[in-house]
Protein backbone atom coordinates (compact mmCIF):
# COMPACT_ATOMS: atom_id res chain seq x y z
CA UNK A 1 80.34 -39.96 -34.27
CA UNK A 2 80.15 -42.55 -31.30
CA UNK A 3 76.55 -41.17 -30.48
CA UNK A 4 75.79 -42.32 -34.32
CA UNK A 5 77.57 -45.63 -33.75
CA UNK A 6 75.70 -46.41 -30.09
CA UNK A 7 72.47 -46.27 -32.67
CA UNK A 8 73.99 -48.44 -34.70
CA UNK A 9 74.31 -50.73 -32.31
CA UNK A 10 71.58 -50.61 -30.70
CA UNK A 11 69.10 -50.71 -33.72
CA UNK A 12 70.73 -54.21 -34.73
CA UNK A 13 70.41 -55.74 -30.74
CA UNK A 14 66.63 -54.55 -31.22
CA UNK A 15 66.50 -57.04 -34.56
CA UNK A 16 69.25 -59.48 -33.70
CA UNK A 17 67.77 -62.39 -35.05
CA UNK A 18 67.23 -60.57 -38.71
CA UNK A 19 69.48 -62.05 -41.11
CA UNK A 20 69.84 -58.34 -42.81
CA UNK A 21 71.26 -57.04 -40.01
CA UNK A 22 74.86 -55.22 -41.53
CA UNK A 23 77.74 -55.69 -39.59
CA UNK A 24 79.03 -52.43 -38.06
CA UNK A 25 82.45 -51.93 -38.15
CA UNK A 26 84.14 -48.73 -36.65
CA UNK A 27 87.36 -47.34 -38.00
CA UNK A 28 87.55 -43.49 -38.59
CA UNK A 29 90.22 -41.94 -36.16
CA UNK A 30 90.54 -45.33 -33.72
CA UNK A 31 93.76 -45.17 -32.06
CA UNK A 32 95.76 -45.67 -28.68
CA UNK A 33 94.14 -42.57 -27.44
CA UNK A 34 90.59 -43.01 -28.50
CA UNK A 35 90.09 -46.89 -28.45
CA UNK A 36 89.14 -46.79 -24.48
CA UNK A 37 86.24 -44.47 -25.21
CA UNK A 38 84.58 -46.58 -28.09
CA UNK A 39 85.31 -50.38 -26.12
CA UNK A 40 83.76 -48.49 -23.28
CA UNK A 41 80.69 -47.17 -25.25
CA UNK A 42 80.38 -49.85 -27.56
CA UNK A 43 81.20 -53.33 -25.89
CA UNK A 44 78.19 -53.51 -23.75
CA UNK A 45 76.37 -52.82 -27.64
CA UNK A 46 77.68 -55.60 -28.92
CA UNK A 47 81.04 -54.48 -30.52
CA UNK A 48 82.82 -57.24 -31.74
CA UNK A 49 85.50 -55.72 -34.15
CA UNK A 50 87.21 -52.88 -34.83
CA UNK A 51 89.39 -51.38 -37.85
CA UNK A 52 92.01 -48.99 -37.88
CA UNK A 53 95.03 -48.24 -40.42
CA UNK A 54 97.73 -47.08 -38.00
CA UNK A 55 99.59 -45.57 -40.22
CA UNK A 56 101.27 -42.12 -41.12
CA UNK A 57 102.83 -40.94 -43.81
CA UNK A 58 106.80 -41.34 -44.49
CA UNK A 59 109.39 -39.89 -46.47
CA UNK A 60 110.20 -41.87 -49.09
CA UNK A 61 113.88 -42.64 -50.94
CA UNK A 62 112.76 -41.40 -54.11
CA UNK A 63 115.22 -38.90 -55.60
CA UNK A 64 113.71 -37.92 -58.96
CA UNK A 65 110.31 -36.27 -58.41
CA UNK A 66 110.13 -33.63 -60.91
CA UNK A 67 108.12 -30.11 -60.59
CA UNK A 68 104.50 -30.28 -61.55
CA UNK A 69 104.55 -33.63 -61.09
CA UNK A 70 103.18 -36.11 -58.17
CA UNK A 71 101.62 -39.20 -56.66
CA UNK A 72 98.29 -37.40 -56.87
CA UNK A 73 98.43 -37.55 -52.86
CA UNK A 74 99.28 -33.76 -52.40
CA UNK A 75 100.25 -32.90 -48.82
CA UNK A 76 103.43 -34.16 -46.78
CA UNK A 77 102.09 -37.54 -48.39
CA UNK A 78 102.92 -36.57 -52.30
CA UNK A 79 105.90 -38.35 -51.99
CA UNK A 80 105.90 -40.35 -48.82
CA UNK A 81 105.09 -43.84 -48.19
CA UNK A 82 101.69 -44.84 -45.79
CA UNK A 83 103.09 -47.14 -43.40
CA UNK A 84 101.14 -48.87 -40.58
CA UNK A 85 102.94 -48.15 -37.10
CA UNK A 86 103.15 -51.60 -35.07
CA UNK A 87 103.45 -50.01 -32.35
CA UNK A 88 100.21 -48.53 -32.54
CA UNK A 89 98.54 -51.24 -33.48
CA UNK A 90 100.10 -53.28 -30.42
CA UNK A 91 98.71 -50.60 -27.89
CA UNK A 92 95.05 -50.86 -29.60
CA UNK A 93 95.15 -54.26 -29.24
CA UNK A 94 96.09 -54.56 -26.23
CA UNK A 95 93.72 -52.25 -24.48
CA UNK A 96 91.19 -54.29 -26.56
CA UNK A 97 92.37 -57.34 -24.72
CA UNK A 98 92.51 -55.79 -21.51
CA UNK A 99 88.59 -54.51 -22.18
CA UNK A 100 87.33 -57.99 -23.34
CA UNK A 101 89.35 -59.18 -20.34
CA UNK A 102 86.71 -57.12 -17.84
């Protein structure tokens, strides 16, 4: 939750000179259509990375996959291949650039 994450933040700018501060990274669901919301919310906190996977599942060539029998995925992605988009990740960094850039 970005309310959870502006805490975060804003618990380690009230003890920024502790060494134990953790670092906090955000990653869950960060993606061309979300990343304005968090830079926007989070910069003036401090943000200084982000993660995101950028990926989707996709078919995959494998012919044999016998009944009863799987990746241990289950879903579309039981016999698909997670593949990070670049094109995605392109877009999020670019709006990061164009935040920092403010």
């Amino acid at each position: 939750s970005l309310e959870a994450l502006k805490a975060l933040f804003r618990m380690n700018s009230v003890n920024e000179h502790s060494s134990s501060n953790p670092s906090v990274l955000p990653g869950s669901g960060i993606n061309p259509k979300t990343i304005g919301t968090i830079l926007d919310a989070l910069l003036p906190l401090g943000l200084r990375e982000v993660h995101l996977s950028a990926g989707a599942w996709m078919p995959s060539d494998m012919i044999y996959k016998p009944g009863g029998m799987g990746m241990g995925v289950g879903g579309e992605g039981e016999w698909g291949i997670w593949r990070t988009n670049e094109k995605t990740v392109r877009e999020v960094r670019q709006a990061v650039d164009d935040a920092v850039k403010k």
